[in-house]
PDB file of N, CA and C in Angstrom:
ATOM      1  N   UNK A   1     -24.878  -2.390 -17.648  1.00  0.00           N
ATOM      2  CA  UNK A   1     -23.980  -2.708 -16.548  1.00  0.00           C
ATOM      3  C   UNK A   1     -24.692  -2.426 -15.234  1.00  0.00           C
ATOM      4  N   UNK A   2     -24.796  -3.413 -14.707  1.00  0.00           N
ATOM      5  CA  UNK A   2     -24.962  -3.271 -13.077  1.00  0.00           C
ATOM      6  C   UNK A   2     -24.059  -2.289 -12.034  1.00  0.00           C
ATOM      7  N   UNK A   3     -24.738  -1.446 -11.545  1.00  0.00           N
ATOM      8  CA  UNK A   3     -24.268  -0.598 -10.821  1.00  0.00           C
ATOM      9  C   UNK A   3     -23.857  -1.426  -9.346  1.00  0.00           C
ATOM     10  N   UNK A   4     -22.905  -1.421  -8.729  1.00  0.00           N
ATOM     11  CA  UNK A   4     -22.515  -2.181  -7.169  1.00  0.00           C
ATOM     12  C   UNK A   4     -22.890  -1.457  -6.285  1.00  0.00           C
ATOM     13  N   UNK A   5     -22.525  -1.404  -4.798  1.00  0.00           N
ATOM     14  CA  UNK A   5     -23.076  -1.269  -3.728  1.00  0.00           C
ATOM     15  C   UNK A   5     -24.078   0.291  -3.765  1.00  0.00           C
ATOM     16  N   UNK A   6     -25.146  -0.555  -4.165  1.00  0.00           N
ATOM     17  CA  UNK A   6     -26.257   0.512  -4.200  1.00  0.00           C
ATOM     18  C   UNK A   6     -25.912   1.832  -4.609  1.00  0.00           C
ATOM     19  N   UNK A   7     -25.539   1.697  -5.626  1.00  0.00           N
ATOM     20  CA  UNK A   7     -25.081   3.296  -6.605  1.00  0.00           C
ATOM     21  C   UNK A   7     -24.388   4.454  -5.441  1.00  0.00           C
ATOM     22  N   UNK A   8     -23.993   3.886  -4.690  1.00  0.00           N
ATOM     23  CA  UNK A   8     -23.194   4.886  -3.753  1.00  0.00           C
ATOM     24  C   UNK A   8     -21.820   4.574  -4.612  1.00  0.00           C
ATOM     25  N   UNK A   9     -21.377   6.119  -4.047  1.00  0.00           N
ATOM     26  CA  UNK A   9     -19.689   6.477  -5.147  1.00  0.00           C
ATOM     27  C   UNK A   9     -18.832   6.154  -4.707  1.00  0.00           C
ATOM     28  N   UNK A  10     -17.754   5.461  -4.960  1.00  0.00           N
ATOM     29  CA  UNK A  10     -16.372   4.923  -4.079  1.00  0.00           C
ATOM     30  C   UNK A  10     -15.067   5.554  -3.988  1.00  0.00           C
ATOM     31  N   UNK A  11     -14.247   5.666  -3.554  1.00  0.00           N
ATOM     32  CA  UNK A  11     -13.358   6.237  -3.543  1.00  0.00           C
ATOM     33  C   UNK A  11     -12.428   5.808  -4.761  1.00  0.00           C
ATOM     34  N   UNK A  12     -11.328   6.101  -4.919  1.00  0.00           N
ATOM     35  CA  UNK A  12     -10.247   5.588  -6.189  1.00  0.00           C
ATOM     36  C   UNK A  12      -9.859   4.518  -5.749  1.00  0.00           C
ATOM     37  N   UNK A  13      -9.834   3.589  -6.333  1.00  0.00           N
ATOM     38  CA  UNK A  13      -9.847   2.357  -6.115  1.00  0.00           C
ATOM     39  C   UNK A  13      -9.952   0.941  -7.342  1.00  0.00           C
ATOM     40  N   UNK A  14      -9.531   0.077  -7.287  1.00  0.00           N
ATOM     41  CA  UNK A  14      -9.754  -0.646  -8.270  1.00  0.00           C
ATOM     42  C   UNK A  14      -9.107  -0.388  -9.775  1.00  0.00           C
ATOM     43  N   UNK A  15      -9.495  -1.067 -10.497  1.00  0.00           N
ATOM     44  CA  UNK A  15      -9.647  -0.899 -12.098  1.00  0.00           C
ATOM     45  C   UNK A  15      -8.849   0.631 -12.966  1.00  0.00           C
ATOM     46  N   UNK A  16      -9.280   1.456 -11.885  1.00  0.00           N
ATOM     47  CA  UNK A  16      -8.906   2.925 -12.191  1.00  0.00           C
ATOM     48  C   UNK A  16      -7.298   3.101 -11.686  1.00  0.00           C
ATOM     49  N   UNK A  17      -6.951   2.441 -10.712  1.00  0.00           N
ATOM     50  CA  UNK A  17      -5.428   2.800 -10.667  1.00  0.00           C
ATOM     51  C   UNK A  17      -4.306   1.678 -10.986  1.00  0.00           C
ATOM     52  N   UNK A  18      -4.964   0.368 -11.261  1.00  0.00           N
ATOM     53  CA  UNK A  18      -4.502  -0.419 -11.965  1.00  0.00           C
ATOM     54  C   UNK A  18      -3.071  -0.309 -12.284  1.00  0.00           C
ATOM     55  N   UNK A  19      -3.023   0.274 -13.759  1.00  0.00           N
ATOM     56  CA  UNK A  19      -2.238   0.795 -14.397  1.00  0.00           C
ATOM     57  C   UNK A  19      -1.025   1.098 -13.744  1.00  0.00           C
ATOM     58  N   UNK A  20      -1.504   2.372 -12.783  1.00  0.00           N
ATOM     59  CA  UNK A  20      -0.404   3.453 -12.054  1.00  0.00           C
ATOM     60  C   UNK A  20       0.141   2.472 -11.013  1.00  0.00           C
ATOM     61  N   UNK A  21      -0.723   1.871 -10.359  1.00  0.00           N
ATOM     62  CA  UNK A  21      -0.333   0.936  -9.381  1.00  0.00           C
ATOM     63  C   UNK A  21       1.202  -0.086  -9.952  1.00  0.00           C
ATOM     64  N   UNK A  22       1.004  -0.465 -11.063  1.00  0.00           N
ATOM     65  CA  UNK A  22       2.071  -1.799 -11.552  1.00  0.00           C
ATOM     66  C   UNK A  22       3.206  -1.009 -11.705  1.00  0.00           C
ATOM     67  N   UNK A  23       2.603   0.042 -12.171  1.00  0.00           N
ATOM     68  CA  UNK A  23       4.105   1.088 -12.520  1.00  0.00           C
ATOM     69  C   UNK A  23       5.028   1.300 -11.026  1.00  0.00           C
ATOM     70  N   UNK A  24       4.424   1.802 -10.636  1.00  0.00           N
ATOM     71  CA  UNK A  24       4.926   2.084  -8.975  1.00  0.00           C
ATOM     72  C   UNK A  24       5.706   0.831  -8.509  1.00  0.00           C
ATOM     73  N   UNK A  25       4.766  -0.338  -8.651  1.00  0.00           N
ATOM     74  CA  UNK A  25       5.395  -1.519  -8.290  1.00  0.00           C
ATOM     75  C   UNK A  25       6.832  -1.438  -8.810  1.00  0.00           C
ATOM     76  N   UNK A  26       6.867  -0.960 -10.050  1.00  0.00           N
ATOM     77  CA  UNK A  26       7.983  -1.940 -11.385  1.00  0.00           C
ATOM     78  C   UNK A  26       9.079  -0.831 -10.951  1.00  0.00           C
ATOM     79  N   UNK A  27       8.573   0.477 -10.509  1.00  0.00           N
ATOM     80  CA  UNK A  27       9.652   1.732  -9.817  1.00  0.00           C
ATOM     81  C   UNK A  27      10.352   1.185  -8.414  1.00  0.00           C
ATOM     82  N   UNK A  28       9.644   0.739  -7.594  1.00  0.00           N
ATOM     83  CA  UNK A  28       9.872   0.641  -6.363  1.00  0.00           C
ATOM     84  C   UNK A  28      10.874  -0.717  -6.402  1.00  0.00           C
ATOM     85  N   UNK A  29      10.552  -1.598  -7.036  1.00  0.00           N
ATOM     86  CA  UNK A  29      11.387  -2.583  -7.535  1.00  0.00           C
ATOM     87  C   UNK A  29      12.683  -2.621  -7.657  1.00  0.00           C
ATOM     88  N   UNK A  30      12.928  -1.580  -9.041  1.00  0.00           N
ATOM     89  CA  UNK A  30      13.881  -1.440  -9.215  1.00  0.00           C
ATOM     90  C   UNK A  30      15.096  -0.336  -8.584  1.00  0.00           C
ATOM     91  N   UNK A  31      14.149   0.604  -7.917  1.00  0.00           N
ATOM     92  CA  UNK A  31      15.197   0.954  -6.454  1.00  0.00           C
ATOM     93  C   UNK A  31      15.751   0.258  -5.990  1.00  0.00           C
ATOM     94  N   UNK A  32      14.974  -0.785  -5.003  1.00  0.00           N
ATOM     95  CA  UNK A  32      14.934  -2.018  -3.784  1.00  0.00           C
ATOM     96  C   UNK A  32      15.892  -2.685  -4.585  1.00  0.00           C
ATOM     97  N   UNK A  33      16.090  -3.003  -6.037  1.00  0.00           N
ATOM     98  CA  UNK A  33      17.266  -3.775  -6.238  1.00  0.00           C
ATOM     99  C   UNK A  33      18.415  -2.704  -6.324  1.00  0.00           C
ATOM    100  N   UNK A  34      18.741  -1.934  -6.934  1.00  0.00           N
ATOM    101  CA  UNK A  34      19.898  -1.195  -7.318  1.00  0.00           C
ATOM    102  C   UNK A  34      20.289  -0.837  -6.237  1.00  0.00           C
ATOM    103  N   UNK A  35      19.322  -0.740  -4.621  1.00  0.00           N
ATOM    104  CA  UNK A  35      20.024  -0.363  -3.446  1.00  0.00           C
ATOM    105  C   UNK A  35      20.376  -1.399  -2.680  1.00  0.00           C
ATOM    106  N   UNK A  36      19.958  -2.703  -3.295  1.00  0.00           N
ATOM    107  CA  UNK A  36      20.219  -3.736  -2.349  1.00  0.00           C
ATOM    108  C   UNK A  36      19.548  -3.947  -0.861  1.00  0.00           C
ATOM    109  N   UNK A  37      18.321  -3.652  -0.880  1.00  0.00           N
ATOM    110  CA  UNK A  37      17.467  -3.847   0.140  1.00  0.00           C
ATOM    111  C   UNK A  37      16.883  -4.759   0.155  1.00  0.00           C
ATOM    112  N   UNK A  38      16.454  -5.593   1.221  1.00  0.00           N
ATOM    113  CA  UNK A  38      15.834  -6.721   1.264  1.00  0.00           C
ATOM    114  C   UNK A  38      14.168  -6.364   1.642  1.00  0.00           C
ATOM    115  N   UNK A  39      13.646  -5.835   0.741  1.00  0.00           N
ATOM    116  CA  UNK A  39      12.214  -5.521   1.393  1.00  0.00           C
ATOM    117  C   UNK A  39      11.371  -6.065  -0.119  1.00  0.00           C
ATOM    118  N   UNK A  40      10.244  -6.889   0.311  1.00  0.00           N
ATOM    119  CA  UNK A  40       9.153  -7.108  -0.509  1.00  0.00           C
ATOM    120  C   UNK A  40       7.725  -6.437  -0.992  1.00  0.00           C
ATOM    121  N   UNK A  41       7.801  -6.365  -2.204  1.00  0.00           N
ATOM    122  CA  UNK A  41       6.561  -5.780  -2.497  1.00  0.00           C
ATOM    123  C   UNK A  41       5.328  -6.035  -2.841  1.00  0.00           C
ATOM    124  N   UNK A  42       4.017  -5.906  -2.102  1.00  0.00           N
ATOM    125  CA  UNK A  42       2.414  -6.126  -2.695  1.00  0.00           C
ATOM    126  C   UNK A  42       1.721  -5.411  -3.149  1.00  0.00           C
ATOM    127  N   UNK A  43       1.626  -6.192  -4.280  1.00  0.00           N
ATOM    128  CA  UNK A  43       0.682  -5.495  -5.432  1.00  0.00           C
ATOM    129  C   UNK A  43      -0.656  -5.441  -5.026  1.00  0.00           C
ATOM    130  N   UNK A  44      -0.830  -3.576  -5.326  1.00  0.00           N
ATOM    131  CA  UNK A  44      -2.478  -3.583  -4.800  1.00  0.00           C
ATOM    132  C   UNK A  44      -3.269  -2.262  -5.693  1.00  0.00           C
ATOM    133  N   UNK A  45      -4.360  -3.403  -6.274  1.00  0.00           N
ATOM    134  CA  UNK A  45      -5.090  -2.072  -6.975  1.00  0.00           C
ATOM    135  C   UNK A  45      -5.446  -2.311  -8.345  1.00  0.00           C
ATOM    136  N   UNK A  46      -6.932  -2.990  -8.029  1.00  0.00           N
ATOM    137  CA  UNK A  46      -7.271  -3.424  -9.386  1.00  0.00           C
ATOM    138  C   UNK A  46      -7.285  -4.583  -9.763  1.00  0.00           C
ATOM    139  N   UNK A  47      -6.948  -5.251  -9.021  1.00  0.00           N
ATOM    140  CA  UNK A  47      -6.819  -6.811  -9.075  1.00  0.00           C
ATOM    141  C   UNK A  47      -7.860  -7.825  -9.134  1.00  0.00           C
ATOM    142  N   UNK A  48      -8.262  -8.271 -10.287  1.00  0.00           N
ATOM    143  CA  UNK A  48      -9.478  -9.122 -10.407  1.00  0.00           C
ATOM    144  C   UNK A  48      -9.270 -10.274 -11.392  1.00  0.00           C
ATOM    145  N   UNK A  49      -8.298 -10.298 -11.771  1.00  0.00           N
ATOM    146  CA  UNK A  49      -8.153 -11.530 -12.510  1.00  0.00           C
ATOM    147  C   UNK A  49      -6.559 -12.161 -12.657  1.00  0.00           C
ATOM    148  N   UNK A  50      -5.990 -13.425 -12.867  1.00  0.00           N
ATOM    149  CA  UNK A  50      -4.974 -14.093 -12.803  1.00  0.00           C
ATOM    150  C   UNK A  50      -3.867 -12.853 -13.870  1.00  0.00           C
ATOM    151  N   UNK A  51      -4.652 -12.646 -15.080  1.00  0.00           N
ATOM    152  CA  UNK A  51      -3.551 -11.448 -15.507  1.00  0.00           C
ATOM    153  C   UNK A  51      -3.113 -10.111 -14.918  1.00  0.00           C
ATOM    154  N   UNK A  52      -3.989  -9.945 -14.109  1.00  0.00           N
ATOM    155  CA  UNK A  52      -3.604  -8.891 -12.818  1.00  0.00           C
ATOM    156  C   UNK A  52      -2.369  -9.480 -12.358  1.00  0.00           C
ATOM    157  N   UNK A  53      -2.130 -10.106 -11.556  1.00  0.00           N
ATOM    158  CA  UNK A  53      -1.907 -10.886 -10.972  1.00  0.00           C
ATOM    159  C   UNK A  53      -0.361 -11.009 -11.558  1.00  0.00           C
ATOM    160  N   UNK A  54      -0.144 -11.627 -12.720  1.00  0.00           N
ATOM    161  CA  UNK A  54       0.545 -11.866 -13.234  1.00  0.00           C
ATOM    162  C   UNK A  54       1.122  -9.877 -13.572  1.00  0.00           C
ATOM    163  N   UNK A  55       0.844  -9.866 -13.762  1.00  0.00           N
ATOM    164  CA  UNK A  55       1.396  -8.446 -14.396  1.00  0.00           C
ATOM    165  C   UNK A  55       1.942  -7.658 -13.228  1.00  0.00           C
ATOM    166  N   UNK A  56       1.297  -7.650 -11.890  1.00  0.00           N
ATOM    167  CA  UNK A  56       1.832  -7.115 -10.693  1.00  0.00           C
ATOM    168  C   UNK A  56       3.270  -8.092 -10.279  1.00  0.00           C
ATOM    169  N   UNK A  57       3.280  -9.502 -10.769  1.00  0.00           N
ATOM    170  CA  UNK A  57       3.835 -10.482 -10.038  1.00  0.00           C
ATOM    171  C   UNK A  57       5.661  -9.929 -11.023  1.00  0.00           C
ATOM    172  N   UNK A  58       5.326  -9.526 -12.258  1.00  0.00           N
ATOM    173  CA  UNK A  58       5.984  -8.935 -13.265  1.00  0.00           C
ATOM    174  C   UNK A  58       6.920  -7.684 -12.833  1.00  0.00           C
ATOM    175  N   UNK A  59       6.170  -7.103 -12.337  1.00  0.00           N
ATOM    176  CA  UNK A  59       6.519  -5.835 -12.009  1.00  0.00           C
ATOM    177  C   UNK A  59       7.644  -5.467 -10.958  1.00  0.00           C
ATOM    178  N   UNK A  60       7.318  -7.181 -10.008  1.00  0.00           N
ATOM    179  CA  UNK A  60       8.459  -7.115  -9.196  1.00  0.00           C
ATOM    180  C   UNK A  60       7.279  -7.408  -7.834  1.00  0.00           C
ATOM    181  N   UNK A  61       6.306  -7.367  -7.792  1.00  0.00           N
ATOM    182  CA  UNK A  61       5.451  -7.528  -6.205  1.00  0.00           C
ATOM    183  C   UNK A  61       5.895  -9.107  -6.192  1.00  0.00           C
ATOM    184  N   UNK A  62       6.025  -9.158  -4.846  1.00  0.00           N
ATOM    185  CA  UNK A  62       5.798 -11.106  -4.249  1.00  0.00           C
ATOM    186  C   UNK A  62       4.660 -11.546  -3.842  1.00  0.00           C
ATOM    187  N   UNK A  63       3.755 -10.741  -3.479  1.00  0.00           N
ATOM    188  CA  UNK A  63       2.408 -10.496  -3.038  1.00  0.00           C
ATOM    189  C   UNK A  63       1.316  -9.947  -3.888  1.00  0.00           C
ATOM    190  N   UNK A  64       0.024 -10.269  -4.058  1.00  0.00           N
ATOM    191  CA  UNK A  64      -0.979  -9.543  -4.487  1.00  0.00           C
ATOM    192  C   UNK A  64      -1.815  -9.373  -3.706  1.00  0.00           C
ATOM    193  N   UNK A  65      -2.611  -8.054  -3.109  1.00  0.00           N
ATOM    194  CA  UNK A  65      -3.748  -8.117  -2.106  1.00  0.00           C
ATOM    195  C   UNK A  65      -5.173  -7.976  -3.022  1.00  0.00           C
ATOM    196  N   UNK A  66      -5.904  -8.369  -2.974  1.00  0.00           N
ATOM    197  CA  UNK A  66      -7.424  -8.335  -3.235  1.00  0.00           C
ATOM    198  C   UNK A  66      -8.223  -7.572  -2.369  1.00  0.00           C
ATOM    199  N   UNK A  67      -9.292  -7.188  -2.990  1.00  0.00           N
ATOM    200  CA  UNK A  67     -10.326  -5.935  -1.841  1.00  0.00           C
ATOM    201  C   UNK A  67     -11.342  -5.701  -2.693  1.00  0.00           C
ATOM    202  N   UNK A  68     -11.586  -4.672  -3.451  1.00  0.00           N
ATOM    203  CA  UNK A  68     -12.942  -4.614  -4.029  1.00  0.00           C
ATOM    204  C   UNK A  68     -13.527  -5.800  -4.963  1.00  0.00           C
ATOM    205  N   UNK A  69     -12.420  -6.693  -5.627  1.00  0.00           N
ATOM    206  CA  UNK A  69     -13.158  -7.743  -6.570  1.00  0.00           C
ATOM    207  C   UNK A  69     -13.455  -9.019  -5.491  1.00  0.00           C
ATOM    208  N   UNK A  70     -12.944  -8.616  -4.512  1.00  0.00           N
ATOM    209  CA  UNK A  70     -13.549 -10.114  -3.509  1.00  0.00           C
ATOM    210  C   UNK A  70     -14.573  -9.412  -2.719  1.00  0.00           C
ATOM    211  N   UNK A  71     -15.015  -8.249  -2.528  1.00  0.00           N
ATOM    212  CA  UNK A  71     -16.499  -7.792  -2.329  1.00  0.00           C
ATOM    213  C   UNK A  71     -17.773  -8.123  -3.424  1.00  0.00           C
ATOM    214  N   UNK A  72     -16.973  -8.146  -4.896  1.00  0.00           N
ATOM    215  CA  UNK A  72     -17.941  -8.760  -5.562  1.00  0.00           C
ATOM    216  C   UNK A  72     -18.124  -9.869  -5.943  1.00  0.00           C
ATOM    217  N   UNK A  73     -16.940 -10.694  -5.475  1.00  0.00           N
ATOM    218  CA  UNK A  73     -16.737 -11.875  -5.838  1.00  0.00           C
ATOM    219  C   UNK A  73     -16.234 -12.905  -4.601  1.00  0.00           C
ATOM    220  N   UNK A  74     -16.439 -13.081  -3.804  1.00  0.00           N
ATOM    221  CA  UNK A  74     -15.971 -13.543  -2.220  1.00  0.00           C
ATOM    222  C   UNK A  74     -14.757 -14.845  -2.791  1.00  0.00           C
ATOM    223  N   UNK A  75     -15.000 -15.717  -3.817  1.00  0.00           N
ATOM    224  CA  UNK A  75     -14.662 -16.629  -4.713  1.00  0.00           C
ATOM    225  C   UNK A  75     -13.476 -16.221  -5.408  1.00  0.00           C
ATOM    226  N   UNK A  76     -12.967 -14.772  -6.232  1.00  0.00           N
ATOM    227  CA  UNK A  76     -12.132 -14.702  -6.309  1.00  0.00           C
ATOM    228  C   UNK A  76     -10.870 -14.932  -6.866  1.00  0.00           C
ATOM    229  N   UNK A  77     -10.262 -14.773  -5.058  1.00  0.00           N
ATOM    230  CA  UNK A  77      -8.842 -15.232  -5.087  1.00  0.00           C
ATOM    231  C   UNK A  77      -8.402 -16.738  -5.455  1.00  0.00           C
ATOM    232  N   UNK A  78      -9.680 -17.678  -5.238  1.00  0.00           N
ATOM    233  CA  UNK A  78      -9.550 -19.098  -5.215  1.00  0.00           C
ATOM    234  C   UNK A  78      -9.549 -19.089  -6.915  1.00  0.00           C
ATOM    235  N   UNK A  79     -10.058 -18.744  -8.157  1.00  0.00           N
ATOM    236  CA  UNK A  79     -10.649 -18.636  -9.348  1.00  0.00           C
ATOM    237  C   UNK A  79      -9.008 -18.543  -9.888  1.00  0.00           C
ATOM    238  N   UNK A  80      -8.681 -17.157  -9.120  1.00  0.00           N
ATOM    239  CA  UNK A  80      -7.544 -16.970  -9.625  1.00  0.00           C
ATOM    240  C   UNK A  80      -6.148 -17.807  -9.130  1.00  0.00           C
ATOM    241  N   UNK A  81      -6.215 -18.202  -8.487  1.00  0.00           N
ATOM    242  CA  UNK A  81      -5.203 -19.221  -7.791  1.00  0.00           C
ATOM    243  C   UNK A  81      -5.403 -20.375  -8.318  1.00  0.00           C
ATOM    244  N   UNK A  82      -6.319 -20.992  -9.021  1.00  0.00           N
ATOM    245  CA  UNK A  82      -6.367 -22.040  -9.846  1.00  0.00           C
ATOM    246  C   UNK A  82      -5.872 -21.744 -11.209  1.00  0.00           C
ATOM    247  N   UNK A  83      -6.329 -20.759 -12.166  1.00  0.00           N
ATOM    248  CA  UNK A  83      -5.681 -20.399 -13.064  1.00  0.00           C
ATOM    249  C   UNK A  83      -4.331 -19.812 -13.358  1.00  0.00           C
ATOM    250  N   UNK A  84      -3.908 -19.544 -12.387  1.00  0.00           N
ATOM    251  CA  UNK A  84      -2.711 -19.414 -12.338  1.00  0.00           C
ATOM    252  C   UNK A  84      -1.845 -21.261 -11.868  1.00  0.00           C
ATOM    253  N   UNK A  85      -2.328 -21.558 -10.894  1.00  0.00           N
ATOM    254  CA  UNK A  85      -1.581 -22.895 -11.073  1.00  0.00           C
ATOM    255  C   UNK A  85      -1.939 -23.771 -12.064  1.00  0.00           C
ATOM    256  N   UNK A  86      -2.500 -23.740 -13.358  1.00  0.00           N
ATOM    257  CA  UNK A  86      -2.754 -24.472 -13.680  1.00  0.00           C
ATOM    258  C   UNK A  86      -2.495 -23.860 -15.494  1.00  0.00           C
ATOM    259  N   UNK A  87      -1.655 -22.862 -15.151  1.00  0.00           N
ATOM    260  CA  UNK A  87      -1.347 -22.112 -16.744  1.00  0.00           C
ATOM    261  C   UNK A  87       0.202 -21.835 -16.446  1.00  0.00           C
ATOM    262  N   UNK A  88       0.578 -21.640 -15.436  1.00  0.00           N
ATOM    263  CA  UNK A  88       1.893 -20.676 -15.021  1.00  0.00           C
ATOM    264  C   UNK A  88       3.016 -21.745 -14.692  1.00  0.00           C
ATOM    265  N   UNK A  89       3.802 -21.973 -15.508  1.00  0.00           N
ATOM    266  CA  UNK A  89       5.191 -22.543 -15.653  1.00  0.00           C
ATOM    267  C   UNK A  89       5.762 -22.947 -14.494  1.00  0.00           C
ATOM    268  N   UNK A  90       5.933 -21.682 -13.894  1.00  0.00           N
ATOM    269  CA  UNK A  90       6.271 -21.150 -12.233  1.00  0.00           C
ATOM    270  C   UNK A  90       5.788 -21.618 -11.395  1.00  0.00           C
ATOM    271  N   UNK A  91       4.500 -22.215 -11.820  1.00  0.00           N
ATOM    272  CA  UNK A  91       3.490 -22.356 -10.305  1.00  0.00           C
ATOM    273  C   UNK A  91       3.348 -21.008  -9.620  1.00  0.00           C
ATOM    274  N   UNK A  92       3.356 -20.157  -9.945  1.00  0.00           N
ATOM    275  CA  UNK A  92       3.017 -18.709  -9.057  1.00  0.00           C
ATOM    276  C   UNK A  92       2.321 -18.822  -8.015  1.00  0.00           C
ATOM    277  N   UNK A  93       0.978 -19.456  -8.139  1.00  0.00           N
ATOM    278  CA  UNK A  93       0.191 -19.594  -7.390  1.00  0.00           C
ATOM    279  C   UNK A  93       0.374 -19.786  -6.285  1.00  0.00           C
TER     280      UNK A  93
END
């Protein structure tokens, strides 16, 4: 495996909070409904592929933000915005 920006260490970020991130989403969610608030949520953290994406979109986010996988990938969000319109019922995309 290729090490990224010159083996310098990154903060928590990415891949690693993933997980915790969707959860939060799928918590915050279901507050915002049971209180009847009109506020939207973006999913952030870890996001590098259309099943990201989908799984944050799941959770209750309307939004997904991108950041470290479009440092390695500038391309991306576009990769994933095609596969998602072009698999997803919904049109998510």
């Amino acid at each position: 495996e290729d090490l990224l920006f010159n083996r310098q260490q990154r903060g928590i970020c990415g891949h690693a909070i993933r997980d915790a991130s969707i959860a939060q989403v799928r918590r915050f969610a279901e507050v915002i409904q049971r209180q009847g608030h009109d506020v939207r949520l973006i999913g952030v953290g870890g996001i590098s592929t259309a099943e990201d994406v989908r799984h944050y979109l799941g959770a209750g986010a309307t939004a997904c933000h991108l950041a470290t996988a479009a440092m390695v990938d500038p391309n991306v969000a576009a990769k994933i915005r095609k596969e998602l319109s072009s698999t997803s019922p919904n049109n998510l995309a």
